[in-house]
N, C-alpha and C. Protein backbone atom coordinates (compact mmCIF):
# COMPACT_ATOMS: atom_id res chain seq x y z
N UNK A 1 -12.16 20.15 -2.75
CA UNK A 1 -13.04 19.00 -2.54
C UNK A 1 -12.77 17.93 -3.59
N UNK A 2 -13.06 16.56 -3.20
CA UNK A 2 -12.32 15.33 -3.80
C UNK A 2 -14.18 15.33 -5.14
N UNK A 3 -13.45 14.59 -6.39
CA UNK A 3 -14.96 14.70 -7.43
C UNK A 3 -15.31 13.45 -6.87
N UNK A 4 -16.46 13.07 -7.86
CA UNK A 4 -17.32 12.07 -7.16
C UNK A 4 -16.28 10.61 -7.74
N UNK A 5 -15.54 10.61 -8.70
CA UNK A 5 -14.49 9.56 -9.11
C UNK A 5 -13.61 9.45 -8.35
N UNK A 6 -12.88 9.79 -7.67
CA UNK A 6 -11.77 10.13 -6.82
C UNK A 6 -12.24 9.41 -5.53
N UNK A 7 -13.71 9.96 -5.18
CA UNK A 7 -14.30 10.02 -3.57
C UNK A 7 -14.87 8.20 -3.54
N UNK A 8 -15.20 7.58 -4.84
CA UNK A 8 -15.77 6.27 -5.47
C UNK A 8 -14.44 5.15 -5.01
N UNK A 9 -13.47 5.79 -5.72
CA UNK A 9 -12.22 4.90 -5.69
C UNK A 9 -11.37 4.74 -4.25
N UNK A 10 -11.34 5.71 -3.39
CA UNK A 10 -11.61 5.66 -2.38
C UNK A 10 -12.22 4.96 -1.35
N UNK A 11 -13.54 5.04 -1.49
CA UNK A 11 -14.38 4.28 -0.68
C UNK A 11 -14.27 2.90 -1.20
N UNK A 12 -14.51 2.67 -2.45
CA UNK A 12 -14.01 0.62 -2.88
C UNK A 12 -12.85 0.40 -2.43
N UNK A 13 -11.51 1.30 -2.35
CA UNK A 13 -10.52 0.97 -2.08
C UNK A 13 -10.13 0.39 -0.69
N UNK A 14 -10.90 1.10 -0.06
CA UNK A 14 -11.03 1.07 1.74
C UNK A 14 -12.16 -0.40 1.80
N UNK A 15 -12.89 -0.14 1.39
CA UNK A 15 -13.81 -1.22 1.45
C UNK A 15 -13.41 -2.51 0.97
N UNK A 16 -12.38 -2.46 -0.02
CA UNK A 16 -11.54 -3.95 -0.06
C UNK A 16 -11.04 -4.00 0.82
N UNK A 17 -9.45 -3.16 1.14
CA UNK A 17 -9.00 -3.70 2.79
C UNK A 17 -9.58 -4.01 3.65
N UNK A 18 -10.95 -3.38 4.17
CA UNK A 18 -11.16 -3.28 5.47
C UNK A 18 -11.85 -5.32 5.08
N UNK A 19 -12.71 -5.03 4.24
CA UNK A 19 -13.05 -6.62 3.68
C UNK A 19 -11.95 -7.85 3.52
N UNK A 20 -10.56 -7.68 2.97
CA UNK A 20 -9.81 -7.96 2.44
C UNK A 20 -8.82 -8.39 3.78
N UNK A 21 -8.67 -7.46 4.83
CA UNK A 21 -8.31 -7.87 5.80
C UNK A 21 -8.93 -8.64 6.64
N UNK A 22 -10.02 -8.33 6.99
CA UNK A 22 -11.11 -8.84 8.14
C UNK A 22 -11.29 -10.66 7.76
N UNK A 23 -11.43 -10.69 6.30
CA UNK A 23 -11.53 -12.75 6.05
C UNK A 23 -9.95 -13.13 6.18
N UNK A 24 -9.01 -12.07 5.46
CA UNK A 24 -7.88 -12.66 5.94
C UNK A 24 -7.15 -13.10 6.98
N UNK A 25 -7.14 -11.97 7.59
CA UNK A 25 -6.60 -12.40 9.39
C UNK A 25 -7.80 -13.27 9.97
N UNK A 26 -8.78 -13.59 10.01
CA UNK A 26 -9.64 -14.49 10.33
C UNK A 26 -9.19 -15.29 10.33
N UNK A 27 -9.18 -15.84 8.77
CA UNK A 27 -9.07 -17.58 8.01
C UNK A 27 -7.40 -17.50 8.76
N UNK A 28 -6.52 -16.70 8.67
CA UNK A 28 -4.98 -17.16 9.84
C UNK A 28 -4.96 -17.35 11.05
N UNK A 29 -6.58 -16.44 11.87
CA UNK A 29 -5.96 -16.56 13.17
C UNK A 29 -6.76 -17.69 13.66
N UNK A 30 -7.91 -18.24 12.82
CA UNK A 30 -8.85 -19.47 12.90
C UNK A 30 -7.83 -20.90 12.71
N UNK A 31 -7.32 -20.96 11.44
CA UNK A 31 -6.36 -21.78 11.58
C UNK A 31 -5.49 -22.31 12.27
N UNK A 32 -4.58 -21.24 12.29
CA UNK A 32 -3.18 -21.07 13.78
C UNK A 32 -4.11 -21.30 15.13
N UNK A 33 -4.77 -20.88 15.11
CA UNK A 33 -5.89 -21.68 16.36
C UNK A 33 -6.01 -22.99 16.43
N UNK A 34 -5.94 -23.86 15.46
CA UNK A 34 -6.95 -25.26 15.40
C UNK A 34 -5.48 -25.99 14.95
N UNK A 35 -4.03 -25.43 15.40
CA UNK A 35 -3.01 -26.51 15.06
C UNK A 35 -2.51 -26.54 16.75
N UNK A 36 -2.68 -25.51 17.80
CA UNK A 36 -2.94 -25.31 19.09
C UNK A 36 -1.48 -25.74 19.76
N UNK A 37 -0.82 -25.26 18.69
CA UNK A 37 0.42 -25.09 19.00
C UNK A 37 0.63 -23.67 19.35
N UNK A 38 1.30 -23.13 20.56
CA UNK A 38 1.43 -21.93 21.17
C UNK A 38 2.45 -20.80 20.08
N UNK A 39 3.17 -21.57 20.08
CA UNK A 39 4.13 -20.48 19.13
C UNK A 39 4.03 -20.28 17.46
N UNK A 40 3.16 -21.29 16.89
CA UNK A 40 2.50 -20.49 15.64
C UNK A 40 1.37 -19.53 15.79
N UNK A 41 0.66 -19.77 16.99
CA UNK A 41 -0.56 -19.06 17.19
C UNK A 41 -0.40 -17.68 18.04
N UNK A 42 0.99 -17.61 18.49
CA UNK A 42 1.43 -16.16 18.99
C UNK A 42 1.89 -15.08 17.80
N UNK A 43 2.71 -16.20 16.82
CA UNK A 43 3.44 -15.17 15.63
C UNK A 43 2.02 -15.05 15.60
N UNK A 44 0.66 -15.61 14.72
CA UNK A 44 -0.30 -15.36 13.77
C UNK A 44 -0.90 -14.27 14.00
N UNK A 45 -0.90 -14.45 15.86
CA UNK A 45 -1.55 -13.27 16.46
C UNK A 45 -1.50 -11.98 16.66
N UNK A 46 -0.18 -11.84 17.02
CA UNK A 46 1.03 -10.98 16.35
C UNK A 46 0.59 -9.88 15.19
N UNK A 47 0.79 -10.91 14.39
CA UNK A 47 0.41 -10.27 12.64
C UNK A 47 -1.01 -9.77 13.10
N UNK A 48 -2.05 -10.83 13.28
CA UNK A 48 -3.41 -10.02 13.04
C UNK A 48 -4.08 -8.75 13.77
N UNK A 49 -3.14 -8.99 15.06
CA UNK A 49 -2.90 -7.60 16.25
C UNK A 49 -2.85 -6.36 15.43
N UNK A 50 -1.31 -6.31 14.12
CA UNK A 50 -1.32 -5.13 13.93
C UNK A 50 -1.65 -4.96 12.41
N UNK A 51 -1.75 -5.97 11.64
CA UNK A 51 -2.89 -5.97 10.46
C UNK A 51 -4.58 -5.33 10.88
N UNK A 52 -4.67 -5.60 11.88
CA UNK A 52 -6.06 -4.54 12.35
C UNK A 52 -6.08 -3.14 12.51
N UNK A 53 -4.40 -3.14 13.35
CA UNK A 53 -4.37 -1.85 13.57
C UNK A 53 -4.26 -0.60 12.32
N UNK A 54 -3.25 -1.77 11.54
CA UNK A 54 -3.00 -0.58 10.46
C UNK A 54 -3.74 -0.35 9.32
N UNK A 55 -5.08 -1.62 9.12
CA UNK A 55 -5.67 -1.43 7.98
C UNK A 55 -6.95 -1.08 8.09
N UNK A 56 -7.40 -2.51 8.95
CA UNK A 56 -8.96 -2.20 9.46
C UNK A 56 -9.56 -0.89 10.51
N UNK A 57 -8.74 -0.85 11.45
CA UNK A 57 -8.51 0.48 12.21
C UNK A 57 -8.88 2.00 11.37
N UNK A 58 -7.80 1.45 9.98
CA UNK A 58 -8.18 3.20 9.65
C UNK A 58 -9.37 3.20 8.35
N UNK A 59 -9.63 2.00 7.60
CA UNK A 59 -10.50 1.98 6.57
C UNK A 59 -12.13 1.40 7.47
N UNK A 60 -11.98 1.34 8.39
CA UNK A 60 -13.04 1.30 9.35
C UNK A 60 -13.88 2.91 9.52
N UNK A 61 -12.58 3.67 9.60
CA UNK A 61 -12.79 5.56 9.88
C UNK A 61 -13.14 5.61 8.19
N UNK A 62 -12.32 5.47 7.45
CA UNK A 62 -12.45 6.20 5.61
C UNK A 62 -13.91 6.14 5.01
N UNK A 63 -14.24 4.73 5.65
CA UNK A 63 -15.61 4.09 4.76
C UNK A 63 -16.83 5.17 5.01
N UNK A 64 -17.39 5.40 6.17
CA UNK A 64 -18.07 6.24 6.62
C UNK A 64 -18.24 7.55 6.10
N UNK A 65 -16.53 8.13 6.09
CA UNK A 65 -16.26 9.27 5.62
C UNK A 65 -16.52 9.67 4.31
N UNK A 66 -16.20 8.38 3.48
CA UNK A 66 -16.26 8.48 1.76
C UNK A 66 -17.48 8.29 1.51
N UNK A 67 -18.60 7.46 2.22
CA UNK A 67 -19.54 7.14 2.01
C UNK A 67 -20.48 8.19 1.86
N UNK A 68 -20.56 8.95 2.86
CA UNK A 68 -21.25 9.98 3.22
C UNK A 68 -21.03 11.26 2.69
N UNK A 69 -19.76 11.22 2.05
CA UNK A 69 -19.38 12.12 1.09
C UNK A 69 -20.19 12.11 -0.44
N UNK A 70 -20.43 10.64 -0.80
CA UNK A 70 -20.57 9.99 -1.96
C UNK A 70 -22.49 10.33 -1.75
N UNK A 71 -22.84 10.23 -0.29
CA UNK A 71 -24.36 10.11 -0.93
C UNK A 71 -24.43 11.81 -0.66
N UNK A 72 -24.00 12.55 -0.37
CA UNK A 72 -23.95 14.17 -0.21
C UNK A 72 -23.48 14.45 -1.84
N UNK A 73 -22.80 14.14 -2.33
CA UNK A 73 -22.40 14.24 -3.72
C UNK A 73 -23.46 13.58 -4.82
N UNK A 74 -24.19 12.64 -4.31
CA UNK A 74 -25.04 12.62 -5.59
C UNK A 74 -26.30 12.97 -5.27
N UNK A 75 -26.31 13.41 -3.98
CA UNK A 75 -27.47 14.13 -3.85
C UNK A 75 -29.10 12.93 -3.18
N UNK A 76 -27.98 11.82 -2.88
CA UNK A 76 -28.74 10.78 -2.55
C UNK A 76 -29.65 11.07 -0.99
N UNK A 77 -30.72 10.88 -0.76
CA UNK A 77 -31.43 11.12 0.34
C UNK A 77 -30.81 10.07 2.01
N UNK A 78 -30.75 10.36 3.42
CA UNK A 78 -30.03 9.31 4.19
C UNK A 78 -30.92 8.51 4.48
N UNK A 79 -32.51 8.93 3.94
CA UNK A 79 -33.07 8.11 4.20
C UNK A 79 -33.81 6.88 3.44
N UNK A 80 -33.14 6.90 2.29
CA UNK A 80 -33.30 5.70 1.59
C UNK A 80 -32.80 4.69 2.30
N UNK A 81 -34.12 3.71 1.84
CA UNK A 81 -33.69 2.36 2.30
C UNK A 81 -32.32 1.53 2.33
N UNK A 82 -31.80 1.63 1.30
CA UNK A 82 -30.47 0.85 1.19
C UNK A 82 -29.27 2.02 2.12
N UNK A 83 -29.78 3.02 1.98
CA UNK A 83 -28.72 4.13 2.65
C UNK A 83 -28.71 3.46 4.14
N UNK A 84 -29.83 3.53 4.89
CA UNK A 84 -29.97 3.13 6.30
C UNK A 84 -29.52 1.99 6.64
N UNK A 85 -29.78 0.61 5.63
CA UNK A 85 -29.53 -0.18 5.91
C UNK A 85 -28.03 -0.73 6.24
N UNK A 86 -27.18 -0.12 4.96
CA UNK A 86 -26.01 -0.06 4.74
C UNK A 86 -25.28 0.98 6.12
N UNK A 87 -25.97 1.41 7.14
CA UNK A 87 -25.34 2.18 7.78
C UNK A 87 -25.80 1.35 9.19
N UNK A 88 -27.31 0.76 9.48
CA UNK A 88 -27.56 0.16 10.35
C UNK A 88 -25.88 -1.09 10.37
N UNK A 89 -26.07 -1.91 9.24
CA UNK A 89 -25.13 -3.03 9.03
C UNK A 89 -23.64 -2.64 9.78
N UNK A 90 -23.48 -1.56 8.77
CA UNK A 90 -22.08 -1.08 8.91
C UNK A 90 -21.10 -1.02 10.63
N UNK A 91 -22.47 -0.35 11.40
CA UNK A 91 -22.25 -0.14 12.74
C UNK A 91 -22.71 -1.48 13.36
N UNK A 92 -22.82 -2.47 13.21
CA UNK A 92 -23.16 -3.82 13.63
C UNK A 92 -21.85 -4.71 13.26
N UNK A 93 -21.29 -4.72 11.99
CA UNK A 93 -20.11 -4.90 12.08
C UNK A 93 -18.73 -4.24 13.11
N UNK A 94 -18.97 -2.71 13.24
CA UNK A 94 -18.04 -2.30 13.76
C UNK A 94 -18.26 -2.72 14.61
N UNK A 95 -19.95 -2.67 15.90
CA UNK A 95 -19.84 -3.17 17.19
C UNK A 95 -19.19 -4.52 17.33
N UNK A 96 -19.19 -5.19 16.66
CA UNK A 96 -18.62 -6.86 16.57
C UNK A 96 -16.81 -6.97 16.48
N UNK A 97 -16.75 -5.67 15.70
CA UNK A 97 -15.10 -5.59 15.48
C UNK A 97 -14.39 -4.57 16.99
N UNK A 98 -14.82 -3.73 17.44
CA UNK A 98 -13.92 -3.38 18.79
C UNK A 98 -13.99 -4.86 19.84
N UNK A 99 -15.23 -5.20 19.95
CA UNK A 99 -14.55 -6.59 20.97
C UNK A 99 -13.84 -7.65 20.45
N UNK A 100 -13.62 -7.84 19.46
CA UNK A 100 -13.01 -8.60 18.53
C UNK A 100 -11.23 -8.48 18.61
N UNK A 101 -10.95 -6.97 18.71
CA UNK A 101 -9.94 -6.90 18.47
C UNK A 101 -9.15 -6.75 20.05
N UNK A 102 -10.06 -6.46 20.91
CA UNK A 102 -9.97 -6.93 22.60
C UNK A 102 -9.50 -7.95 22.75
N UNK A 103 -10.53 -8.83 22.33
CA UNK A 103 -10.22 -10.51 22.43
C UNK A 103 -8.86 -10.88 21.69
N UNK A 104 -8.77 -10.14 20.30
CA UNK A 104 -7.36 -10.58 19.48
C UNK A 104 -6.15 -10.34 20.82
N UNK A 105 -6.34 -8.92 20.99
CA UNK A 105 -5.41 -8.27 21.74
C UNK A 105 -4.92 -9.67 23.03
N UNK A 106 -5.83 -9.89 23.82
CA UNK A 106 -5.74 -11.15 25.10
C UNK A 106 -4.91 -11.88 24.34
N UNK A 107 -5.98 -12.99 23.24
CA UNK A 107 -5.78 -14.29 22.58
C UNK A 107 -3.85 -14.37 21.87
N UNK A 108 -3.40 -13.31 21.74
CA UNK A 108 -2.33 -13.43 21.42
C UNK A 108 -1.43 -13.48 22.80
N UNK A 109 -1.45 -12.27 23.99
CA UNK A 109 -1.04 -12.89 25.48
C UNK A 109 -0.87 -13.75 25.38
N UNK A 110 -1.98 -14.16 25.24
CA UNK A 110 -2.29 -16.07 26.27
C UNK A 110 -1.28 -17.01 25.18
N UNK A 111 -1.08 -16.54 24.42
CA UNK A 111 -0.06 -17.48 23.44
C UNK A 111 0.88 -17.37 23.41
N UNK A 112 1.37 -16.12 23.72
CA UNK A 112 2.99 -15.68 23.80
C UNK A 112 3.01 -16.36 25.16
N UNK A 113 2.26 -15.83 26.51
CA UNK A 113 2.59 -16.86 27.60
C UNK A 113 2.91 -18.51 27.16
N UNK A 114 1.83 -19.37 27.34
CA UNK A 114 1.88 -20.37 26.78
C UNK A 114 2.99 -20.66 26.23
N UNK A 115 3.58 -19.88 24.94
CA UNK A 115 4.75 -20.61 24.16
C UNK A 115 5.53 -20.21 25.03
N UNK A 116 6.19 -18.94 25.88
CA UNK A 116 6.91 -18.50 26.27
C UNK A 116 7.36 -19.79 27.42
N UNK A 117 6.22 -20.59 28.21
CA UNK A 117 5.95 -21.08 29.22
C UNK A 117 6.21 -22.73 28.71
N UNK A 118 6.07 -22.84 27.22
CA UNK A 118 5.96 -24.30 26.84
C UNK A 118 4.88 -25.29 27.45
N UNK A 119 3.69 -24.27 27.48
CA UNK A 119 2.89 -25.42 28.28
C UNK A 119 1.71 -24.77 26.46
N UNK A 120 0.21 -25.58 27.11
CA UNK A 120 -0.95 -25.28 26.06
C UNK A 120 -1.53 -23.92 25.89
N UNK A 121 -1.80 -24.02 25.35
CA UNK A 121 -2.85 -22.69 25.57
C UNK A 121 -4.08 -22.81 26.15
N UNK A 122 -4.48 -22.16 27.56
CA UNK A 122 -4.97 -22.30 28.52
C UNK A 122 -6.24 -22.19 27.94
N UNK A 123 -7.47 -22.61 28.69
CA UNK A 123 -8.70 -22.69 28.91
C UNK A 123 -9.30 -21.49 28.06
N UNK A 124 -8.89 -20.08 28.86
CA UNK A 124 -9.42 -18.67 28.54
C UNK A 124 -9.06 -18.77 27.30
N UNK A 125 -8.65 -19.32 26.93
CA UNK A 125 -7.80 -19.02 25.40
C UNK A 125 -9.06 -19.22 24.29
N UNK A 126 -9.18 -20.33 24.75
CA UNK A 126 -10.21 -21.34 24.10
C UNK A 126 -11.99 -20.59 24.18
N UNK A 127 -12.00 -20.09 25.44
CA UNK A 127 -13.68 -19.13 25.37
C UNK A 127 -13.43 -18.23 24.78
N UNK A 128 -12.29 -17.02 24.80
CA UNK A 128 -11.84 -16.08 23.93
C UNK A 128 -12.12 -16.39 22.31
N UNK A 129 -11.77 -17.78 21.61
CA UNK A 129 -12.07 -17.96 20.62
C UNK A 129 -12.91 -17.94 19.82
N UNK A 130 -14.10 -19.02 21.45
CA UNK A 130 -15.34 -18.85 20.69
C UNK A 130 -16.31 -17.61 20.64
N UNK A 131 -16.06 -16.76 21.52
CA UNK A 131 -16.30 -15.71 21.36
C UNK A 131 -16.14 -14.67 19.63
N UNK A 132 -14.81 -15.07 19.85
CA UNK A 132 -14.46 -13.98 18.43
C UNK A 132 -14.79 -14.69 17.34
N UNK A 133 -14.57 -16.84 17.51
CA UNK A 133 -15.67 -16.61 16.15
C UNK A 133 -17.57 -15.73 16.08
N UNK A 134 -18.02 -16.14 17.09
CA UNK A 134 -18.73 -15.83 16.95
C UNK A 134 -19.10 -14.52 17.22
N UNK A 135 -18.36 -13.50 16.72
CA UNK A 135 -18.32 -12.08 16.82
C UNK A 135 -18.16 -12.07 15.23
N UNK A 136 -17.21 -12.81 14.78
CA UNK A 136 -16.92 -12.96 13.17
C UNK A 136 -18.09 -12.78 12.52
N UNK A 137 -18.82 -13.99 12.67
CA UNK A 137 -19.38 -14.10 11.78
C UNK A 137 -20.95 -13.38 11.53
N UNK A 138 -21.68 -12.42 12.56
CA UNK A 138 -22.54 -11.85 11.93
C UNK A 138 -21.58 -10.50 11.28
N UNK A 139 -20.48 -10.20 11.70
CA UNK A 139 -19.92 -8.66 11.48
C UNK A 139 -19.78 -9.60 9.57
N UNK A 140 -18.97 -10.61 9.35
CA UNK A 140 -18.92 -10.45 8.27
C UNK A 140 -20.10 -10.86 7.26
N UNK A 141 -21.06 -11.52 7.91
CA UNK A 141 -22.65 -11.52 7.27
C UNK A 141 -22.60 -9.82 6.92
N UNK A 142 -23.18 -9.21 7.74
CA UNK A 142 -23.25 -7.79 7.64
C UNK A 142 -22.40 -6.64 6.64
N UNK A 143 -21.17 -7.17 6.62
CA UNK A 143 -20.28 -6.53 5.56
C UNK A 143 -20.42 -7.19 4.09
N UNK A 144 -21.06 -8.35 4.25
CA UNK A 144 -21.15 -9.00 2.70
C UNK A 144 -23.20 -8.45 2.06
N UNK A 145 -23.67 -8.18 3.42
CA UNK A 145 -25.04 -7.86 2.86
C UNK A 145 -24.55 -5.81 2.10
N UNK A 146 -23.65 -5.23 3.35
CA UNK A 146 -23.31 -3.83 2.98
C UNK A 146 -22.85 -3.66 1.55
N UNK A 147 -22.03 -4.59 1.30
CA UNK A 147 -21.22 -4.88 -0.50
C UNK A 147 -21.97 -5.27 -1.32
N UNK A 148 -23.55 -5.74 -0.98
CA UNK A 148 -24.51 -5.63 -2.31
C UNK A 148 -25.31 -4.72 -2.20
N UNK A 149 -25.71 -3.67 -1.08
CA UNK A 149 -26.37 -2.67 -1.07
C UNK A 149 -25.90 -1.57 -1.82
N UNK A 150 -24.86 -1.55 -1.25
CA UNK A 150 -23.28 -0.62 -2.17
C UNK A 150 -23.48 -0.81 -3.74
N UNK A 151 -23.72 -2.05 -4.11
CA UNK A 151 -23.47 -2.46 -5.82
C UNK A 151 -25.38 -2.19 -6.08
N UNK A 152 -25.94 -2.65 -5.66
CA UNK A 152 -27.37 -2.89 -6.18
C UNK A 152 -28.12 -1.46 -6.13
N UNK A 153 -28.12 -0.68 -5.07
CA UNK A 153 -28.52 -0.01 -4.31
C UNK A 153 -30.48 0.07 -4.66
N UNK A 154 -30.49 -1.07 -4.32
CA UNK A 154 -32.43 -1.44 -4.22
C UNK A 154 -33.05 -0.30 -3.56
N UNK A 155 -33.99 -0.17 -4.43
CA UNK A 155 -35.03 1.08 -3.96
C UNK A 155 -35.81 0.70 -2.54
């Protein structure tokens, strides 16, 4: 069994990527969006397609795992307030992140078409967007309230 230092470094570690990725590929695929040129916004998409897959995908699974390890290890109750909350949040982000990465999955299509095609990026492209911003932004409200529950842990 991993000690409670090991199981700590872990869970921050995951919890930066999964954080670390999620504003990053955002702020690229928000951008490369708003120059609406097809073939920067297919590479961007590209990237953030499998920057999800390989980071957020699996520190999405770790966090949970380490977490729950961490309040079993100090003996912390699940039903403390900040415990629940941090777990209500957590799964409010994730629900926000599988359609998110649906929509990534399309929003890059529609761009590889598009460039492939030399025409714009079509209509759907554009509701797809607003969609995933606005999938963004309570998941990352929610992950920035989880990262002071994590640090503060208020009674």
């Amino acid at each position: 069994m991993m000690d409670y230092v090991t199981a700590k470094w872990l869970h921050i570690l995951s919890s930066t990527l999964l954080f670390g990725t999620g504003i990053g590929t955002a702020f690229y695929m928000f951008h490369a969006s708003l120059t609406r040129n097809p073939p920067i916004v297919a590479s961007v998409a590209k990237n953030v397609v499998t920057a999800d897959w390989l980071f957020t995908a699996t520190t999405i699974i770790i966090q949970p795992i380490t977490g729950f390890y961490l309040v079993y290890l100090a003996d912390i109750p699940l039903t403390s307030r900040w415990i629940m909350w941090s777990i209500g949040l957590y799964l409010l982000a994730a629900a926000c992140w599988l359609p998110v990465v649906w929509l990534q999955i399309n929003m890059k299509r529609l761009a590889v078409d598009a460039s492939k095609g030399k025409i714009d990026l079509p209509a759907l492209y554009w509701r797809y967007f607003r969609c995933w911003v606005a999938l963004g932004i309570p998941a990352f409200v929610a992950l920035v309230v989880v990262f002071y529950l994590m640090v503060a842990k208020p009674v």
